[in-house]
Every structure is written in structure tokens, then in C-alpha cells.
C-alpha atoms as a PDB file:
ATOM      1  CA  UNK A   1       0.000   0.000   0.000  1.00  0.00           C
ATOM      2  CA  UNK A   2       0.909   3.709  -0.371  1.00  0.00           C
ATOM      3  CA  UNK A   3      -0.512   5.282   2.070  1.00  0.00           C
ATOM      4  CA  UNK A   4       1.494   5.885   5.115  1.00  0.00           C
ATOM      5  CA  UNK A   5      -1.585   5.513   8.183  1.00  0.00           C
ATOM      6  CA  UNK A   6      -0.437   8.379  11.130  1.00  0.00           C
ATOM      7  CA  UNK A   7       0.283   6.796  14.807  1.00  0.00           C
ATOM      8  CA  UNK A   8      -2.012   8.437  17.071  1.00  0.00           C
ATOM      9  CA  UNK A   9      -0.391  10.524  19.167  1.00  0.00           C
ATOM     10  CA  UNK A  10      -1.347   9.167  22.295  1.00  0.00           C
ATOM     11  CA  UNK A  11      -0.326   5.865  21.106  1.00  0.00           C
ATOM     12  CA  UNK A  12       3.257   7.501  19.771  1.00  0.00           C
ATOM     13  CA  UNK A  13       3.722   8.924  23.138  1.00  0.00           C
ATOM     14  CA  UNK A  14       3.333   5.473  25.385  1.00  0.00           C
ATOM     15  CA  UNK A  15       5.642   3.979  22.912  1.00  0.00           C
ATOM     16  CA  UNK A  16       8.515   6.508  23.475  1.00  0.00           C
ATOM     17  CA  UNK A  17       7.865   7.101  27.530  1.00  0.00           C
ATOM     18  CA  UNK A  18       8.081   2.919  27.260  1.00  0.00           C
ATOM     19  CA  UNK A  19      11.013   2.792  24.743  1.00  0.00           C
ATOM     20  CA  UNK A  20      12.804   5.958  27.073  1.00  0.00           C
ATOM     21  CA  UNK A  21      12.084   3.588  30.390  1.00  0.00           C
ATOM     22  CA  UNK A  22      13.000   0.377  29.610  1.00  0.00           C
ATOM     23  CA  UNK A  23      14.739  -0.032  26.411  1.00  0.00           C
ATOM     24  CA  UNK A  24      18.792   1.110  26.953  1.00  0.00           C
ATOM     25  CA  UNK A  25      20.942  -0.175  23.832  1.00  0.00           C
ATOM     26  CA  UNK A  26      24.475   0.235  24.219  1.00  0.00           C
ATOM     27  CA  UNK A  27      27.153   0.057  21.327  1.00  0.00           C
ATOM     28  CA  UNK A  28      29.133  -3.267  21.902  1.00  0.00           C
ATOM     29  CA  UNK A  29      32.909  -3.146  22.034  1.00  0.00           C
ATOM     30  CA  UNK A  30      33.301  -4.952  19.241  1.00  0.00           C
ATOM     31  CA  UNK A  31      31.495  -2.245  17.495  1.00  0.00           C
ATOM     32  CA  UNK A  32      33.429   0.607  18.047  1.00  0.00           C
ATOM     33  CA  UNK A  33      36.036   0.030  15.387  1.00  0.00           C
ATOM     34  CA  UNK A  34      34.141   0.927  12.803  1.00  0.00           C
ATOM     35  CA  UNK A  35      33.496   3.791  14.220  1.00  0.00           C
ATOM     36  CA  UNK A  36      37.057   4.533  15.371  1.00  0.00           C
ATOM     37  CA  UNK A  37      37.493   3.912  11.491  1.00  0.00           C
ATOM     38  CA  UNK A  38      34.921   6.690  10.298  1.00  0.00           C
ATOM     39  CA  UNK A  39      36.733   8.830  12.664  1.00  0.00           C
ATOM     40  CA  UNK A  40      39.914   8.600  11.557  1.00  0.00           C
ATOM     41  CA  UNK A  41      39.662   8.169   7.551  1.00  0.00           C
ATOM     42  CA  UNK A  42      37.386  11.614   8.456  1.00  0.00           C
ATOM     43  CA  UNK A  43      40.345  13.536  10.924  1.00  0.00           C
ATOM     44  CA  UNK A  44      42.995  12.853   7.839  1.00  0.00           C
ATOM     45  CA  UNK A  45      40.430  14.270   5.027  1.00  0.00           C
ATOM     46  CA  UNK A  46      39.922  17.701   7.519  1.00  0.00           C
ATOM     47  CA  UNK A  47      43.564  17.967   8.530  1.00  0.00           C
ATOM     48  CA  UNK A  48      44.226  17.960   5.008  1.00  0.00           C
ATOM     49  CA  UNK A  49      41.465  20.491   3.901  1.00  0.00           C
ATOM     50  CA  UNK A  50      40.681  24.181   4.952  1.00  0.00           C
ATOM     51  CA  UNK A  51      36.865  22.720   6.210  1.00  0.00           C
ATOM     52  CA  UNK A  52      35.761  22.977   9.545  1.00  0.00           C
ATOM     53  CA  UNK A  53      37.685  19.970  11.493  1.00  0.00           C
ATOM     54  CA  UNK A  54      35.833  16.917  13.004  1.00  0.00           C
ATOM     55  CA  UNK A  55      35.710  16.347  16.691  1.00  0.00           C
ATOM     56  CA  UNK A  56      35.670  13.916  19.245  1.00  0.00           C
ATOM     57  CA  UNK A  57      31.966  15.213  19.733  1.00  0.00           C
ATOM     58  CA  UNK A  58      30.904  13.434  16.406  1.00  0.00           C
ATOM     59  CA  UNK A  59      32.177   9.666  17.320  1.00  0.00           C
ATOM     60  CA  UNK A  60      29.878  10.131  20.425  1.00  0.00           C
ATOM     61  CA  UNK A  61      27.198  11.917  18.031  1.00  0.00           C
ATOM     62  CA  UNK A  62      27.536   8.439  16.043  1.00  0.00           C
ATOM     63  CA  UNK A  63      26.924   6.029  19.254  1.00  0.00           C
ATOM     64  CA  UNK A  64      24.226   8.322  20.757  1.00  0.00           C
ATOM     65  CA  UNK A  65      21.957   7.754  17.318  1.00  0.00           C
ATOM     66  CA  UNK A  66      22.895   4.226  17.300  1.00  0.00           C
ATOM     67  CA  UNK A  67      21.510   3.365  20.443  1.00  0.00           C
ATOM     68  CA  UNK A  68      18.450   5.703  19.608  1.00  0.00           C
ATOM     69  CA  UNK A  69      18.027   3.792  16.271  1.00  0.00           C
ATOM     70  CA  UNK A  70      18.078   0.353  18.394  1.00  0.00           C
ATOM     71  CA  UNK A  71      15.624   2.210  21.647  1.00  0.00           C
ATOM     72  CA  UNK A  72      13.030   3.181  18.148  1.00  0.00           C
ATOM     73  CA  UNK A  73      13.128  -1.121  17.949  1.00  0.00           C
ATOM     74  CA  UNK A  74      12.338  -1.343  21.353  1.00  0.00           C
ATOM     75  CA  UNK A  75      16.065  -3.888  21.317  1.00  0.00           C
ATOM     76  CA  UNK A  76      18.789  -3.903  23.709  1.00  0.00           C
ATOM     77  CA  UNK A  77      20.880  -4.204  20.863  1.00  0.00           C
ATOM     78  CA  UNK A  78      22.817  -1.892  18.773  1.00  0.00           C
ATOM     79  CA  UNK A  79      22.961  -3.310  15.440  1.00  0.00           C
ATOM     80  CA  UNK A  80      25.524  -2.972  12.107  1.00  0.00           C
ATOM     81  CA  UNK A  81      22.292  -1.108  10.393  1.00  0.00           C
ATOM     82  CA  UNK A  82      22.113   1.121  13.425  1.00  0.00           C
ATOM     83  CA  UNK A  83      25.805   2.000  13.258  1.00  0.00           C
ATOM     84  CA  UNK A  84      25.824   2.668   9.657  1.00  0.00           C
ATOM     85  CA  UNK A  85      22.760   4.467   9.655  1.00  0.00           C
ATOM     86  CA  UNK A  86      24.222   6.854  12.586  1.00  0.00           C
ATOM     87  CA  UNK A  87      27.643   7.196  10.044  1.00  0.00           C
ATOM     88  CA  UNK A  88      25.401   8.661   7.383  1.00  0.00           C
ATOM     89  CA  UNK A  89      23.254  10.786   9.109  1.00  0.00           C
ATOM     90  CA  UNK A  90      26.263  12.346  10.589  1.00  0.00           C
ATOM     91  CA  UNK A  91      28.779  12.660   7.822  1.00  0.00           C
ATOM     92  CA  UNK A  92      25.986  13.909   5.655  1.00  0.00           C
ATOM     93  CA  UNK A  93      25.191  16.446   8.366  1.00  0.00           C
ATOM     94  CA  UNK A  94      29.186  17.581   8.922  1.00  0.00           C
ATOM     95  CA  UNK A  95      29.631  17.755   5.455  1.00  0.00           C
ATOM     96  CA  UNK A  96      26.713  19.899   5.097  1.00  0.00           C
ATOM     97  CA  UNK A  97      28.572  22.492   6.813  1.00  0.00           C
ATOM     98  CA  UNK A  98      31.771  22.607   4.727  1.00  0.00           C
ATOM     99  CA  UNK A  99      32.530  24.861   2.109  1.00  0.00           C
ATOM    100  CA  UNK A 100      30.979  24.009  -1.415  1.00  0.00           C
ATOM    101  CA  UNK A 101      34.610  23.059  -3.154  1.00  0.00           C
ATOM    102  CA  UNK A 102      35.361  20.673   0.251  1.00  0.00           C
ATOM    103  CA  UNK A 103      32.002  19.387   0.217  1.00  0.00           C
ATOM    104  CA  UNK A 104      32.097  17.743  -3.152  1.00  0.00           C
ATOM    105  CA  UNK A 105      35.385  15.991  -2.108  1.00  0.00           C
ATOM    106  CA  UNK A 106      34.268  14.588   0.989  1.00  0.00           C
ATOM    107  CA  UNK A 107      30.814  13.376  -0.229  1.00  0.00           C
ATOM    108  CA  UNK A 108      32.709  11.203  -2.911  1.00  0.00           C
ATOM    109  CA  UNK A 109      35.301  10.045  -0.468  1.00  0.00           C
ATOM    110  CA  UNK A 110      33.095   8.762   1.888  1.00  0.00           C
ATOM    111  CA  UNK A 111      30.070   8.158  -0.579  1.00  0.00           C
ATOM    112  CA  UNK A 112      30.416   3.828   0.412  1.00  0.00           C
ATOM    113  CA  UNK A 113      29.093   5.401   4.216  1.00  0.00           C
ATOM    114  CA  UNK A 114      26.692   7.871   3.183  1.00  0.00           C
ATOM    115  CA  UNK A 115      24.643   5.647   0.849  1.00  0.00           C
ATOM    116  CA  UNK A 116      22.598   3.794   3.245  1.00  0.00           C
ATOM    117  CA  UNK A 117      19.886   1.288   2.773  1.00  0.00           C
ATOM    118  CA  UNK A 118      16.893   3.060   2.855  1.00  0.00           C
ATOM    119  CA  UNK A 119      14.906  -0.726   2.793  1.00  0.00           C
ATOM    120  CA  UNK A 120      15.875  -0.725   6.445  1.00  0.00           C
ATOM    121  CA  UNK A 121      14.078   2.446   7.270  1.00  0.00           C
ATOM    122  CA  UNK A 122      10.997   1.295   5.282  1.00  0.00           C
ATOM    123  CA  UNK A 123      11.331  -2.020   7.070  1.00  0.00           C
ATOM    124  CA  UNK A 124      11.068  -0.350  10.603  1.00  0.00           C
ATOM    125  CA  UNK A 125       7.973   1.715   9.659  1.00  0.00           C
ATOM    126  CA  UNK A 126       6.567  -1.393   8.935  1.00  0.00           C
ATOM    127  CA  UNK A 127       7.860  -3.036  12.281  1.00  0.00           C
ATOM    128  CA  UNK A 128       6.383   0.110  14.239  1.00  0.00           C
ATOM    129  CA  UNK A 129       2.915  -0.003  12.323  1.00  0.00           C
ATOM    130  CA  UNK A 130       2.672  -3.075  13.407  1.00  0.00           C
ATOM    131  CA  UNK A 131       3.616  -3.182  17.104  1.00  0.00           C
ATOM    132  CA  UNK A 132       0.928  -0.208  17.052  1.00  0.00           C
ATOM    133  CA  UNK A 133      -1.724  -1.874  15.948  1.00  0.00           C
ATOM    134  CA  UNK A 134      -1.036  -4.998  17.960  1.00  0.00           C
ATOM    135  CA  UNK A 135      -1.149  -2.160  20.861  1.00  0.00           C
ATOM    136  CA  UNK A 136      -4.013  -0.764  20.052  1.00  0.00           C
ATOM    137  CA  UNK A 137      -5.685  -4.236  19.834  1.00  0.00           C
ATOM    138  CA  UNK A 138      -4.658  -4.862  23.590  1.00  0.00           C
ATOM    139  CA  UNK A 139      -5.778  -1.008  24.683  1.00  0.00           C
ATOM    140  CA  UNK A 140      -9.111  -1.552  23.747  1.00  0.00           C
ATOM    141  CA  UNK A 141      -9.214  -5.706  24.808  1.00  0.00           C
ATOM    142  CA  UNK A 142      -8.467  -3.921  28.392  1.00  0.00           C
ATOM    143  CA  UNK A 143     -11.126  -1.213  28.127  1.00  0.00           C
ATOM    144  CA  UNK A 144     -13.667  -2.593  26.161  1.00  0.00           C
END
């Protein structure tokens, strides 16, 4: 189908006060050298260019959305599509504030992080419509 149904709010808002509660992903270890790897293939390209430089600030940007992107699954666990999802929307978002001539450098050097699947998004919606309807079905079982 095409059309996209809207959550109810009210419904949207017990998932996240649920998801904020009890749902705390953390980044494994074994995780964190592709990150480290981002980092550093990114602190050589901004040494070497007049752009603004990258900081510390962004690896823990990356984490933070990871875990965020495994708490919107409701799982204790941070996945690979979580990680590389958090790579994109951050390089895309640093090197949205670089000059235009550094900018077009950057996006094809790290073009094999910023091209993400976007099935996996679509598959989540899906995931999400359907733990809110299977909620809904149990709100009104236990008030009706």
C-alpha cells in the first residue's frame, strides 16, 4: 500500500515514555572500530582540507543515534544497520557544513558510508505499524 496511516499521538507517546524507560541499547565493544574507522579516515580528510575539522563530539554523536536507532526497535541491541545508519546521518550532516569546493570531495570520499539502505528504514515503519496496531488491539481488549 501507499498510504502511510499516522500513529495516534497518544499511542506515539506510550511507545517513546516505554522505549525511554525500559529499552537502553548500548554500542558493543566490538562495534566501536568501525566507528574509530569513520573517525579517523574523516580527521585525515579535515587535517588535510581548509573545512571545519571533526571532533571527538561526532564519534559520540555516532553512538548516541545508534543506540536511539536500536531504543526506536524497542532492542537492547545496537545493530551494524544502526551504526551505519548513525555514520550517514552524521557525515551527511558535517559535510553539510563545509565549504561548497570541500564538500564535493568529501561526499565522494566517503560516498560507500553515506549511501545507506533506505529498505531498512521502510522495514522499521513497517515493524512500528505493526507493534501499534497490535497495541491498540490490547488497549481496547483492556477497556472494552
Amino acid at each position: 500500500g501507499g498510504e502511510i496511516e499516522p500513529i495516534p499521538q497518544d499511542m506515539l507517546r506510550k511507545y517513546i515514555s516505554y522505549a525511554k524507560r525500559y529499552i537502553k541499547p548500548k554500542l558493543s565493544s566490538g562495534d566501536l572500530p568501525k566507528v574509530s574507522q569513520v573517525y579517523a579516515e574523516l580527521r585525515r580528510e579535515s587535517v588535510t582540507r581548509e573545512g571545519m575539522p571533526v571532533a571527538v563530539r561526532h564519534v559520540e554523536s555516532i553512538i548516541r543515534m545508534s543506540e536511539a536507532r536500536a531504543g526506536m526497535r524497542l532492542s537492547e541491541h545496537v545493530t551494524s544497520e544502526d551504526i551505519d545508519a548513525a555514520i550517514a546521518v552524521m557525515l551527511s550532516s558535517f559535510i553539510g557544513t563545509q565549504k561548497l569546493s570541500v564538500q564535493k570531495a568529501l561526499q565522494k570520499k566517503f560516498a560507500r558510508y553515506t549511501h545507506f539502505h533506505r529498505d531498512y528504514d521502510q522495514l522499521l515503519l513497517e515493524i512500528l505499524r505493526g507493534i501499534v496496531r497490535e497495541m491498540s488491539y490490547w488497549d481496547s481488549v483492556g477497556n472494552g
